[in-house]
ModelCIF file with pLDDT and N, C-alpha, C, O atoms, coordinates in Angstrom:
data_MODEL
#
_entry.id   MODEL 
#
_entity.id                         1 
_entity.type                       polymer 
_entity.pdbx_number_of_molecules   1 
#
_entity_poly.entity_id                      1 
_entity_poly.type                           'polypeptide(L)' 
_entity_poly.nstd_linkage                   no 
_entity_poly.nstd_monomer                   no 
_entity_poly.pdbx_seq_one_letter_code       
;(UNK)(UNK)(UNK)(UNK)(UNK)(UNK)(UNK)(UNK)(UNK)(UNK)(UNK)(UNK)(UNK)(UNK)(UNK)(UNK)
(UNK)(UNK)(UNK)(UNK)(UNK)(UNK)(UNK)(UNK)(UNK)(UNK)(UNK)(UNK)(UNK)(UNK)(UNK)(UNK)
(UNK)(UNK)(UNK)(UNK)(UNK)(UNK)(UNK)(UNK)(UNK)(UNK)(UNK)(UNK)(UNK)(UNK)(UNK)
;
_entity_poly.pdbx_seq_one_letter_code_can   XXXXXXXXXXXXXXXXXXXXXXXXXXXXXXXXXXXXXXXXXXXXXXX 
_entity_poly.pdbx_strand_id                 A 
#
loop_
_entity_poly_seq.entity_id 
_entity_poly_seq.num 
_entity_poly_seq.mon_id 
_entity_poly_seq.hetero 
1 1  UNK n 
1 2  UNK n 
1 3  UNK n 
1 4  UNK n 
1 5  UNK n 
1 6  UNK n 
1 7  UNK n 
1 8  UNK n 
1 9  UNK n 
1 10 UNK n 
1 11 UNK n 
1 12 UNK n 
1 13 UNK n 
1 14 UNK n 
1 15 UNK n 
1 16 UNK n 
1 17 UNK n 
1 18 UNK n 
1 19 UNK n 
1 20 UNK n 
1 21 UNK n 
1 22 UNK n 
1 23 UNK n 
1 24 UNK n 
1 25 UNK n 
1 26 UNK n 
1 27 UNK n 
1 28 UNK n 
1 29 UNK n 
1 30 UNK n 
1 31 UNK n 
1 32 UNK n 
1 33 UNK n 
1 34 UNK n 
1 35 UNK n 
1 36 UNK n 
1 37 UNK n 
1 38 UNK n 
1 39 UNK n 
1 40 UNK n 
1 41 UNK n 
1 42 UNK n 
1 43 UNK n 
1 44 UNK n 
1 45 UNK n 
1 46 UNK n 
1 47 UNK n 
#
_struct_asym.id          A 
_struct_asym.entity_id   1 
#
loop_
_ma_qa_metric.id 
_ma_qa_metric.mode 
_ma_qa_metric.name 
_ma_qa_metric.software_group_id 
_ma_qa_metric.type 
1 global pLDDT . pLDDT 
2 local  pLDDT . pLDDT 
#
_ma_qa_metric_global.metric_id      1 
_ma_qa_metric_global.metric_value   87.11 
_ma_qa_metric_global.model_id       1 
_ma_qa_metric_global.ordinal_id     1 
#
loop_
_ma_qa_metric_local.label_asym_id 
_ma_qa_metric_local.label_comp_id 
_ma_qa_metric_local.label_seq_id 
_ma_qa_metric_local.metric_id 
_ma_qa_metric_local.metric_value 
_ma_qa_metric_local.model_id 
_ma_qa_metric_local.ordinal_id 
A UNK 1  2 93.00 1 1  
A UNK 2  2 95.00 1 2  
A UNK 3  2 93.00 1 3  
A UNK 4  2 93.00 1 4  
A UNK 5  2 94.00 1 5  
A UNK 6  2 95.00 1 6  
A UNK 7  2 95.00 1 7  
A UNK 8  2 96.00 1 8  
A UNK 9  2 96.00 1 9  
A UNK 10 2 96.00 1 10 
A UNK 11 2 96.00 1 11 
A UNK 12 2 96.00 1 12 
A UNK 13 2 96.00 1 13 
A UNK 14 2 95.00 1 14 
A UNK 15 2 93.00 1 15 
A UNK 16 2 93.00 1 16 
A UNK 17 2 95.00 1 17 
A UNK 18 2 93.00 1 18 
A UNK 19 2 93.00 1 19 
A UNK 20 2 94.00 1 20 
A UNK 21 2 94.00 1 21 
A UNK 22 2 95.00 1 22 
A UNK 23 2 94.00 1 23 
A UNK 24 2 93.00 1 24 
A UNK 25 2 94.00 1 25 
A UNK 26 2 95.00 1 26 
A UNK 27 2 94.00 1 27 
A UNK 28 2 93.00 1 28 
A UNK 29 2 93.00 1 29 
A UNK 30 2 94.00 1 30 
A UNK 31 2 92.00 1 31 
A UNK 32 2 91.00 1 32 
A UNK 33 2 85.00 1 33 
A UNK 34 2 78.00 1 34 
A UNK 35 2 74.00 1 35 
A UNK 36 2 72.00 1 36 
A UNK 37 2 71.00 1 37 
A UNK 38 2 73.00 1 38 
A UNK 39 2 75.00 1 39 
A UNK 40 2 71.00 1 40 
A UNK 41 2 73.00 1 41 
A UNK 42 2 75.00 1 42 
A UNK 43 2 72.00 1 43 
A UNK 44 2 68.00 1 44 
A UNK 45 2 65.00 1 45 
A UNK 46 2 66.00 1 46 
A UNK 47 2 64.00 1 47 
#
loop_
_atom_site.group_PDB 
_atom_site.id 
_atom_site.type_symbol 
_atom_site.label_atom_id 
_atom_site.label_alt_id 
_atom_site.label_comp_id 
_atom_site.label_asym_id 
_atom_site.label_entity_id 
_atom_site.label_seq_id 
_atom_site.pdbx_PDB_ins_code 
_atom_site.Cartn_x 
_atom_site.Cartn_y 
_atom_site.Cartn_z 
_atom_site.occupancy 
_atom_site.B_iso_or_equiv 
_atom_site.pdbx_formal_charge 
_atom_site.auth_seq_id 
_atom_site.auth_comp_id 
_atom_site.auth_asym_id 
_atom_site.auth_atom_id 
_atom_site.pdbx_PDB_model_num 
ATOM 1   N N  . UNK A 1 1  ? 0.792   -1.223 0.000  1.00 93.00 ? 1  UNK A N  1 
ATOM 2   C CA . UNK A 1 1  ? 0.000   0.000  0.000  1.00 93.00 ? 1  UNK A CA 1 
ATOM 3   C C  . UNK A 1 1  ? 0.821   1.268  0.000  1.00 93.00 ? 1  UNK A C  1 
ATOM 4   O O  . UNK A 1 1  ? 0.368   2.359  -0.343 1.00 93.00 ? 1  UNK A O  1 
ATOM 5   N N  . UNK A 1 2  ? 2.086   1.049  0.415  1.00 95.00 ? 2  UNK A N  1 
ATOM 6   C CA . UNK A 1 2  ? 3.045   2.222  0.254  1.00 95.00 ? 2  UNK A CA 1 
ATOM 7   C C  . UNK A 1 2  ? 3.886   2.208  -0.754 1.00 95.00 ? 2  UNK A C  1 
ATOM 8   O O  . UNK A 1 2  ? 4.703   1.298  -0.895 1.00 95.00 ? 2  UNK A O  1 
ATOM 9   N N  . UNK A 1 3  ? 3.748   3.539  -1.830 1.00 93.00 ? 3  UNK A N  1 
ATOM 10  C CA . UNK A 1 3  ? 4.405   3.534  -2.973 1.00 93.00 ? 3  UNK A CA 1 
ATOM 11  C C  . UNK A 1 3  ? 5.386   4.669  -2.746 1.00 93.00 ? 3  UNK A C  1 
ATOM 12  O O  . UNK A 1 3  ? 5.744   5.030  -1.625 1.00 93.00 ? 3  UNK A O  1 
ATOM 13  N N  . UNK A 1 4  ? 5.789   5.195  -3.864 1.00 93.00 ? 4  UNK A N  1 
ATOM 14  C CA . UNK A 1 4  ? 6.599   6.403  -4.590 1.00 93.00 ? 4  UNK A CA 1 
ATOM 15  C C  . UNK A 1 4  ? 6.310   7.300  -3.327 1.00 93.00 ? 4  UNK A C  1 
ATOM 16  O O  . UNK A 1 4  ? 7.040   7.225  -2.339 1.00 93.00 ? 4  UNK A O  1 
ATOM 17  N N  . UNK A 1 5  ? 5.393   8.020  -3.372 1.00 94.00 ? 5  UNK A N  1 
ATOM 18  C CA . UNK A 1 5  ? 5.104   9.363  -2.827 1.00 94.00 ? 5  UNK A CA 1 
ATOM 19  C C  . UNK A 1 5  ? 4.723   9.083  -1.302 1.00 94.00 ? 5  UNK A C  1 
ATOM 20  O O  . UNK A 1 5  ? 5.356   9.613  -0.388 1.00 94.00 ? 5  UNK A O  1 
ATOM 21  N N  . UNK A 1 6  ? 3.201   7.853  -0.990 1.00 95.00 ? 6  UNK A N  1 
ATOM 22  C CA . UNK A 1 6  ? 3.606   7.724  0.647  1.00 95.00 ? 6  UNK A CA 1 
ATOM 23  C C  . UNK A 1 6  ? 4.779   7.628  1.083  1.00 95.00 ? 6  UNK A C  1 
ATOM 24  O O  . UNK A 1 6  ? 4.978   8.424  2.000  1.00 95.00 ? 6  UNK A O  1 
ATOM 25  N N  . UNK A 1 7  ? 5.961   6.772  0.732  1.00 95.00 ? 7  UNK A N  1 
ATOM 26  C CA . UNK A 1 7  ? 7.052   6.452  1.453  1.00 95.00 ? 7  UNK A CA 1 
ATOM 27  C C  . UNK A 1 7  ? 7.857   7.951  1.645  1.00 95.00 ? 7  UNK A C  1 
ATOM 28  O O  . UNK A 1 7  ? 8.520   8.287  2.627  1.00 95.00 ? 7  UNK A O  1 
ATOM 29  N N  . UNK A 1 8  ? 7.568   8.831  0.277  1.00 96.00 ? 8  UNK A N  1 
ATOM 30  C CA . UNK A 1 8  ? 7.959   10.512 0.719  1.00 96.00 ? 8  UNK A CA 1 
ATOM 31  C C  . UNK A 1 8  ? 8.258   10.698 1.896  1.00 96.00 ? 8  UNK A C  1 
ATOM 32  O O  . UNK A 1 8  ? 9.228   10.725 2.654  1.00 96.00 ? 8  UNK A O  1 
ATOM 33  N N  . UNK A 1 9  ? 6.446   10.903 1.845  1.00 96.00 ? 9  UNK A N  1 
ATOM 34  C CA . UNK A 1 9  ? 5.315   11.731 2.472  1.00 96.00 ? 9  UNK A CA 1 
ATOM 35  C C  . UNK A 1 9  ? 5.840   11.100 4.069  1.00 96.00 ? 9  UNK A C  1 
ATOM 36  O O  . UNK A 1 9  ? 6.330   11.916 4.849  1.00 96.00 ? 9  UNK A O  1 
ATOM 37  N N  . UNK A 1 10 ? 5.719   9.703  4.480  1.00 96.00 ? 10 UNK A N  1 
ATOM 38  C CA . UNK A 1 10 ? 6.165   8.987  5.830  1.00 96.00 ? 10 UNK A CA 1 
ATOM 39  C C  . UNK A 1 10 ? 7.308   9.785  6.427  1.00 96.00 ? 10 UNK A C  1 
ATOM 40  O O  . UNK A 1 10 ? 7.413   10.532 7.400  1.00 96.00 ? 10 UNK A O  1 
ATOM 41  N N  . UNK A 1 11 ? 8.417   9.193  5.145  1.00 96.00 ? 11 UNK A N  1 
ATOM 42  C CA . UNK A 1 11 ? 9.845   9.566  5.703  1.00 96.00 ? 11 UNK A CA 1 
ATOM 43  C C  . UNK A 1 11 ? 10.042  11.078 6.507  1.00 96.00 ? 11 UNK A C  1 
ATOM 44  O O  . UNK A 1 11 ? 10.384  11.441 7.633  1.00 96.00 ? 11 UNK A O  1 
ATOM 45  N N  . UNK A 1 12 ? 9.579   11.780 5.121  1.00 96.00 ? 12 UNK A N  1 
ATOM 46  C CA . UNK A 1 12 ? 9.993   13.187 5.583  1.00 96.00 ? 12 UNK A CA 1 
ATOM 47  C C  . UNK A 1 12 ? 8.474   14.024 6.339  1.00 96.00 ? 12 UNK A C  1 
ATOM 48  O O  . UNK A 1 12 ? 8.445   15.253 6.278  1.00 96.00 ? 12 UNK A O  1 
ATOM 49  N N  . UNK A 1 13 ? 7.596   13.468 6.841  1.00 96.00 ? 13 UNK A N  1 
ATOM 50  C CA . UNK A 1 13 ? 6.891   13.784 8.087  1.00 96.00 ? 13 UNK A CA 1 
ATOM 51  C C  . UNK A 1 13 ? 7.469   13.244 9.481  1.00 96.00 ? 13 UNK A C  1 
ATOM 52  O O  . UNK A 1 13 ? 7.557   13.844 10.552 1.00 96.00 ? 13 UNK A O  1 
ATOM 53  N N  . UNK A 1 14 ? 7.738   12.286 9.239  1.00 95.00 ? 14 UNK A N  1 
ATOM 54  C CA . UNK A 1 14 ? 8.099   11.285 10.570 1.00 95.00 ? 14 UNK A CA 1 
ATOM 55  C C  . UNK A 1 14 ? 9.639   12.401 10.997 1.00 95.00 ? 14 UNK A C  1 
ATOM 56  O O  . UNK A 1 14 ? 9.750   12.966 12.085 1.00 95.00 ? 14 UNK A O  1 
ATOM 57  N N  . UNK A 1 15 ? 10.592  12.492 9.955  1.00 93.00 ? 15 UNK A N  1 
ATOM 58  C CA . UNK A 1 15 ? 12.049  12.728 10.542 1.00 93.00 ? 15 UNK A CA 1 
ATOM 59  C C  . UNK A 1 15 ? 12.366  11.984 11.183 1.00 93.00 ? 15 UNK A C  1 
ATOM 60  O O  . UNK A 1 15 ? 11.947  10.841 10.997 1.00 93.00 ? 15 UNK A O  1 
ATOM 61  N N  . UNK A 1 16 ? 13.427  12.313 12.454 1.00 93.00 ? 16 UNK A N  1 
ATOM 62  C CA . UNK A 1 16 ? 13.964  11.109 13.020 1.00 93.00 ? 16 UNK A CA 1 
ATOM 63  C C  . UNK A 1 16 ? 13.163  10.135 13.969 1.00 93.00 ? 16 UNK A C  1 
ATOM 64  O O  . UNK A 1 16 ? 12.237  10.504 14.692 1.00 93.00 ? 16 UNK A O  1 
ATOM 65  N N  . UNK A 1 17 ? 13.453  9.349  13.911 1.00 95.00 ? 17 UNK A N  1 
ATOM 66  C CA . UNK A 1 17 ? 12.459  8.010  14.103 1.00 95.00 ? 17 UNK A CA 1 
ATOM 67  C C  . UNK A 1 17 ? 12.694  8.007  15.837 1.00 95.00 ? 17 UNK A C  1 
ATOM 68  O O  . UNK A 1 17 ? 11.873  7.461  16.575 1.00 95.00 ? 17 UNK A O  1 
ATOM 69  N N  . UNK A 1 18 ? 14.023  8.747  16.401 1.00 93.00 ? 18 UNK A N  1 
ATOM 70  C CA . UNK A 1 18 ? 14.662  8.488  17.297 1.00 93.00 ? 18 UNK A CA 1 
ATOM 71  C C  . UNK A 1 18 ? 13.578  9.353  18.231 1.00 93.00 ? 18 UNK A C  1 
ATOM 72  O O  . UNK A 1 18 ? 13.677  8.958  19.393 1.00 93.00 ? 18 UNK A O  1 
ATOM 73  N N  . UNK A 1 19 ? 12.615  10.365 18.101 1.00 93.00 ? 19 UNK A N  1 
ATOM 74  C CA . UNK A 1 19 ? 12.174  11.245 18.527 1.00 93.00 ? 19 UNK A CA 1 
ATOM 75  C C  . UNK A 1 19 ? 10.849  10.301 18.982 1.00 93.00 ? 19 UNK A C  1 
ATOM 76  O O  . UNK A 1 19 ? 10.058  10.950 19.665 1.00 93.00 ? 19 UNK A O  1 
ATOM 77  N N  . UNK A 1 20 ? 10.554  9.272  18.807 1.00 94.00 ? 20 UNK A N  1 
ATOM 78  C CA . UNK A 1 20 ? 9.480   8.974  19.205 1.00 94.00 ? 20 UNK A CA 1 
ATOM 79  C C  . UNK A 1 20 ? 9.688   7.779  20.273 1.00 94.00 ? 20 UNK A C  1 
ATOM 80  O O  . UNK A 1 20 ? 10.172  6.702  19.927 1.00 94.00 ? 20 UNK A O  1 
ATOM 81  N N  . UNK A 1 21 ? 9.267   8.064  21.654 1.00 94.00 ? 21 UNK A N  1 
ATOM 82  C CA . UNK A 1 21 ? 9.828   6.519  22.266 1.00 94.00 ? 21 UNK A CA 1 
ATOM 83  C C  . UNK A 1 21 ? 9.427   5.244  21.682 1.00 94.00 ? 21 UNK A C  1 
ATOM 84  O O  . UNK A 1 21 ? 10.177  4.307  21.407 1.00 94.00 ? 21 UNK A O  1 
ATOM 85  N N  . UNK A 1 22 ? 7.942   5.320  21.493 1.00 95.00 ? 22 UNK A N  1 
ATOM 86  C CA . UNK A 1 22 ? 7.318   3.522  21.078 1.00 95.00 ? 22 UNK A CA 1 
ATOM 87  C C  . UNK A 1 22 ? 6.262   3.945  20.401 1.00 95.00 ? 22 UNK A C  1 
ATOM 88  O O  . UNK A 1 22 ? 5.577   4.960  20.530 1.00 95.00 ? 22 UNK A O  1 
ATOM 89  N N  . UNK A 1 23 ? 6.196   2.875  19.516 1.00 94.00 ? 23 UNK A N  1 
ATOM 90  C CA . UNK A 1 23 ? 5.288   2.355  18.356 1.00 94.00 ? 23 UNK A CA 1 
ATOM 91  C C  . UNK A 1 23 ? 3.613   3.652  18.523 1.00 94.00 ? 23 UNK A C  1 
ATOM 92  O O  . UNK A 1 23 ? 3.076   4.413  17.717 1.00 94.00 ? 23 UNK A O  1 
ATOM 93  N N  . UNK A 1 24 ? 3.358   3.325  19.857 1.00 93.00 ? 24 UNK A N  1 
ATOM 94  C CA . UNK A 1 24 ? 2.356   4.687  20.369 1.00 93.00 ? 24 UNK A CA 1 
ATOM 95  C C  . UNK A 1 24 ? 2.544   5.823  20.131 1.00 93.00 ? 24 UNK A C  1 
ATOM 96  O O  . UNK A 1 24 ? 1.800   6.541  19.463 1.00 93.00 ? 24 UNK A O  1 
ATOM 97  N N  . UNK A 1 25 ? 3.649   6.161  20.690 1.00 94.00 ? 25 UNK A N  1 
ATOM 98  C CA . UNK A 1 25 ? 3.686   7.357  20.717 1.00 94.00 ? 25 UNK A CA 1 
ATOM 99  C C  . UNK A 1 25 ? 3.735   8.044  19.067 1.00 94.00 ? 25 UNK A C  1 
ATOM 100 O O  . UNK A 1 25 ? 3.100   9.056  18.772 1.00 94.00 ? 25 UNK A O  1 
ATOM 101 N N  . UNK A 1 26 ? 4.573   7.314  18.130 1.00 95.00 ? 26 UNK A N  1 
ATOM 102 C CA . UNK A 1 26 ? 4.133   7.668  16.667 1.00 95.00 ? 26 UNK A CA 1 
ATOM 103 C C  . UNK A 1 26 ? 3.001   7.439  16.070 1.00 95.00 ? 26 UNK A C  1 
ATOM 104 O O  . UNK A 1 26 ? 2.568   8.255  15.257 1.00 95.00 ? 26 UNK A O  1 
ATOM 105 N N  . UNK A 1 27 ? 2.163   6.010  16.443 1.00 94.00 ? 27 UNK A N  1 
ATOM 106 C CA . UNK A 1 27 ? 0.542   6.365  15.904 1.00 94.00 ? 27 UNK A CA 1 
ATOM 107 C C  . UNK A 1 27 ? -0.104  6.930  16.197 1.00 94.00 ? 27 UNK A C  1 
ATOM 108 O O  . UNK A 1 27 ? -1.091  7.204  15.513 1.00 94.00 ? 27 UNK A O  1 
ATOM 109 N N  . UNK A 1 28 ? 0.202   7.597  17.857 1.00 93.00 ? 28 UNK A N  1 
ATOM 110 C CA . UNK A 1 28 ? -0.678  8.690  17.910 1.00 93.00 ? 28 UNK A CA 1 
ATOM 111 C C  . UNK A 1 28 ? -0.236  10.431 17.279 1.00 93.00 ? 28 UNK A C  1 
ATOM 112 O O  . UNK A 1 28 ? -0.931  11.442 17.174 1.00 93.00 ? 28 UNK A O  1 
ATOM 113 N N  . UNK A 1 29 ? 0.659   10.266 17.081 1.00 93.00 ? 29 UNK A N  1 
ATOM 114 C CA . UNK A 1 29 ? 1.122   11.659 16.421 1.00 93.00 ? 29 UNK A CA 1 
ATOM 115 C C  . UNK A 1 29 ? 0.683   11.405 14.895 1.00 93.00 ? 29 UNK A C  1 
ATOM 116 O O  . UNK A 1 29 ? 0.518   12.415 14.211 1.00 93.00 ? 29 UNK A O  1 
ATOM 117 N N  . UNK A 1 30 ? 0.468   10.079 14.266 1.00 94.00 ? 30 UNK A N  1 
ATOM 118 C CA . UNK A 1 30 ? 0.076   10.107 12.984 1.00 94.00 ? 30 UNK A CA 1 
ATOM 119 C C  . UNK A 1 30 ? -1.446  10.265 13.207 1.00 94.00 ? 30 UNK A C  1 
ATOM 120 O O  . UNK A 1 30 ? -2.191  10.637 12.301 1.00 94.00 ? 30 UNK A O  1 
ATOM 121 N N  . UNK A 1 31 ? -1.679  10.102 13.888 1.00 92.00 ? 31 UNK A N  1 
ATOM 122 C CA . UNK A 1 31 ? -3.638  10.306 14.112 1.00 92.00 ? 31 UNK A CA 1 
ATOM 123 C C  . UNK A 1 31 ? -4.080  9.047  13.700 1.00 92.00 ? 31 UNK A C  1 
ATOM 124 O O  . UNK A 1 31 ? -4.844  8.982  12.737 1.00 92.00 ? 31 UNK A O  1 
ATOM 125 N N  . UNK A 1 32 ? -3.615  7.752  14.447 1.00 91.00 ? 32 UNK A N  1 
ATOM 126 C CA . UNK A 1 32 ? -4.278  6.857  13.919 1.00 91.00 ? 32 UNK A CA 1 
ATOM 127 C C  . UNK A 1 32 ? -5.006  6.224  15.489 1.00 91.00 ? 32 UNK A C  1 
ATOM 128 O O  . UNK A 1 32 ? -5.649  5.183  15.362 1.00 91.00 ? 32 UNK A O  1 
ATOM 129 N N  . UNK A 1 33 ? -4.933  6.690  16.591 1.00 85.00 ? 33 UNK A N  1 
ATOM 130 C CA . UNK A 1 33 ? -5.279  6.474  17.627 1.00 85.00 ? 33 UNK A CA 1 
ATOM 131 C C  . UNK A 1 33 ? -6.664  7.069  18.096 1.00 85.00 ? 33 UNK A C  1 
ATOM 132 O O  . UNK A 1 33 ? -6.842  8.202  17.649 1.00 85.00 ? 33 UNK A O  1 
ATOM 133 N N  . UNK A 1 34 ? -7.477  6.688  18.722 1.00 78.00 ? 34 UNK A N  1 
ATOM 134 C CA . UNK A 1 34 ? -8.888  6.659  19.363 1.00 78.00 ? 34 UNK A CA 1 
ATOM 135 C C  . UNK A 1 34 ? -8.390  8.546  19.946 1.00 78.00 ? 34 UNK A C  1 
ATOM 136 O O  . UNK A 1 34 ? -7.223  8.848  20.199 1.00 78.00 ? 34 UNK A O  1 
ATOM 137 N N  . UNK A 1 35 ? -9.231  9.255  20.015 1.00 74.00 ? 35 UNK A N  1 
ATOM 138 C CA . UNK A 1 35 ? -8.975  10.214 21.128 1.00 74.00 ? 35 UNK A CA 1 
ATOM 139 C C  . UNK A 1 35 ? -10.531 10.420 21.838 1.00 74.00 ? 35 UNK A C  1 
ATOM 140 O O  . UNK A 1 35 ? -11.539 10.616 21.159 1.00 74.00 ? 35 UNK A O  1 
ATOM 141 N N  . UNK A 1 36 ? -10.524 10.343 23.194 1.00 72.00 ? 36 UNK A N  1 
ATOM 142 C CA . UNK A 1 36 ? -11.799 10.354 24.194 1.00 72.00 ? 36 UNK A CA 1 
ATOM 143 C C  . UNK A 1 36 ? -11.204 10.542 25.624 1.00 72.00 ? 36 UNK A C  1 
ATOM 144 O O  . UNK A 1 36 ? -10.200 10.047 26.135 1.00 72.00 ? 36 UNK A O  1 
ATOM 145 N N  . UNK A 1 37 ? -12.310 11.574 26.202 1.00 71.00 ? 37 UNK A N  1 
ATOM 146 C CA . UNK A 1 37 ? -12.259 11.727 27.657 1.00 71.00 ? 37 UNK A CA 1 
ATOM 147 C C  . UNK A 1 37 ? -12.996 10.807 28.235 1.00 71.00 ? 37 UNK A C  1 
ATOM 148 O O  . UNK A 1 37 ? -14.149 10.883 27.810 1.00 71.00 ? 37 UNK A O  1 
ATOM 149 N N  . UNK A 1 38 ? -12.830 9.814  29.157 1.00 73.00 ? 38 UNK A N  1 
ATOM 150 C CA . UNK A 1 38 ? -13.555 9.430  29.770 1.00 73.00 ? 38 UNK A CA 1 
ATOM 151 C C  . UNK A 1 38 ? -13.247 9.391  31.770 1.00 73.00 ? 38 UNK A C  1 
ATOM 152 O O  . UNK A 1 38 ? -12.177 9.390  32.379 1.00 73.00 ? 38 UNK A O  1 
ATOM 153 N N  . UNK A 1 39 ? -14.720 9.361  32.311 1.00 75.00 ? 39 UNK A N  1 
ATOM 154 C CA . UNK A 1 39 ? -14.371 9.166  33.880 1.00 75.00 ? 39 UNK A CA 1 
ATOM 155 C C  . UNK A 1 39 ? -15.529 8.188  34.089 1.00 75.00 ? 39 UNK A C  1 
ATOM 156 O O  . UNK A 1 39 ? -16.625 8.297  33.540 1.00 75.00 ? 39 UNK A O  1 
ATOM 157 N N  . UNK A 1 40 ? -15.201 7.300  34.872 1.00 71.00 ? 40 UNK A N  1 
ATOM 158 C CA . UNK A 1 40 ? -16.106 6.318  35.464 1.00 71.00 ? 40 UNK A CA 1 
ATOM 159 C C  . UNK A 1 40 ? -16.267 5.080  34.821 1.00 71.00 ? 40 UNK A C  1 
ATOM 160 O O  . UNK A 1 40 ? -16.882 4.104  35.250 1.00 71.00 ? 40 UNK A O  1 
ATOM 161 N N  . UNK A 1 41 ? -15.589 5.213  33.619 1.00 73.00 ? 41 UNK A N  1 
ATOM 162 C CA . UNK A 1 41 ? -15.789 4.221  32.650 1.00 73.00 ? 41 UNK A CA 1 
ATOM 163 C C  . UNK A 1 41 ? -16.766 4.488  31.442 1.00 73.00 ? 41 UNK A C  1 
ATOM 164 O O  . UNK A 1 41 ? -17.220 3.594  30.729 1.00 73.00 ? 41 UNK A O  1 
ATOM 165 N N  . UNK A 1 42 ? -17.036 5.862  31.300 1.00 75.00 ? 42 UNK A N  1 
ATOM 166 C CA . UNK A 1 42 ? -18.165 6.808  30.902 1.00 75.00 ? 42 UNK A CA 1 
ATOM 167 C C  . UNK A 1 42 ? -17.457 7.689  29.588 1.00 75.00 ? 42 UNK A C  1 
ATOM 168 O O  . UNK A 1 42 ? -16.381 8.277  29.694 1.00 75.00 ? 42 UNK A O  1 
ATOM 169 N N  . UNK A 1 43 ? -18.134 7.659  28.570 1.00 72.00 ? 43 UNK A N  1 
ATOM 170 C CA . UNK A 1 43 ? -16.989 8.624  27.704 1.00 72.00 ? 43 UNK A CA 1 
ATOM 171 C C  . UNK A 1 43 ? -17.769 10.070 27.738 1.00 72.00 ? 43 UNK A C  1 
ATOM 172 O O  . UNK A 1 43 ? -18.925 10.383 27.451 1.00 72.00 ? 43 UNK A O  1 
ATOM 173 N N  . UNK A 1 44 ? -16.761 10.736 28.163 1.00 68.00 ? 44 UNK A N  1 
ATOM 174 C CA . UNK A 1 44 ? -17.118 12.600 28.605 1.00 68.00 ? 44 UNK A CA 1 
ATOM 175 C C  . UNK A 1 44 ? -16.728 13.696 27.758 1.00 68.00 ? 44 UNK A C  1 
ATOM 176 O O  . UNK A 1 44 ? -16.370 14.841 28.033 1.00 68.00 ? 44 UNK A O  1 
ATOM 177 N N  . UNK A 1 45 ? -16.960 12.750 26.051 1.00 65.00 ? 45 UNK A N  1 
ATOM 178 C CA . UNK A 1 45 ? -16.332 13.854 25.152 1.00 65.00 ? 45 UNK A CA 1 
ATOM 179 C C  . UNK A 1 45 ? -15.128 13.164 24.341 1.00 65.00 ? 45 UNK A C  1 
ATOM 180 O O  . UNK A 1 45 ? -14.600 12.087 24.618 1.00 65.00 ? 45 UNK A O  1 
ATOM 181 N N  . UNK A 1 46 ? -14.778 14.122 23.158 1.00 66.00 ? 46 UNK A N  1 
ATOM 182 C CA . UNK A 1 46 ? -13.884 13.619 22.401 1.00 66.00 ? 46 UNK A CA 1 
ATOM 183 C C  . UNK A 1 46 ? -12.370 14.081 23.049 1.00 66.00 ? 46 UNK A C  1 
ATOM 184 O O  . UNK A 1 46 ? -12.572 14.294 24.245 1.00 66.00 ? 46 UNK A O  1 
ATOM 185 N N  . UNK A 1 47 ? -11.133 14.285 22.768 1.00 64.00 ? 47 UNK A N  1 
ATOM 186 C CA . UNK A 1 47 ? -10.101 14.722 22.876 1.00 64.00 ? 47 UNK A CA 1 
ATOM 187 C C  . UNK A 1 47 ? -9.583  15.948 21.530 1.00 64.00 ? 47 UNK A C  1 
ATOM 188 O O  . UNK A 1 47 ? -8.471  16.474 21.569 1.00 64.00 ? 47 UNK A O  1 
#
C-alpha cells in the first residue's frame, strides 16, 4: 500500500524516528489512535 510518494510523504513527516519513544507514541502523532475523555468508565467527550 506504500508507494513512490507515501514512502515521501512517511519519511519526511516522521524525521527522526529516534524522537518517538514507542510504536504509540508515533501512531498517535500520525492520528491513527482513538482520542476520548472518559471518567467512570463513561466517555465525557472527544479529545
Amino acid at each position: 500500500g506504500i508507494g513512490k510518494v507515501l514512502a515521501t510523504t512517511i519519511l519526511l513527516e516522521t524525521g527522526p524516528i529516534d524522537r518517538f519513544k514507542a510504536a504509540g507514541n508515533f501512531a498517535s502523532y500520525a492520528r491513527c489512535v482513538d482520542s476520548a475523555h472518559t471518567s467512570n468508565g463513561k466517555k465525557k467527550g472527544a479529545g
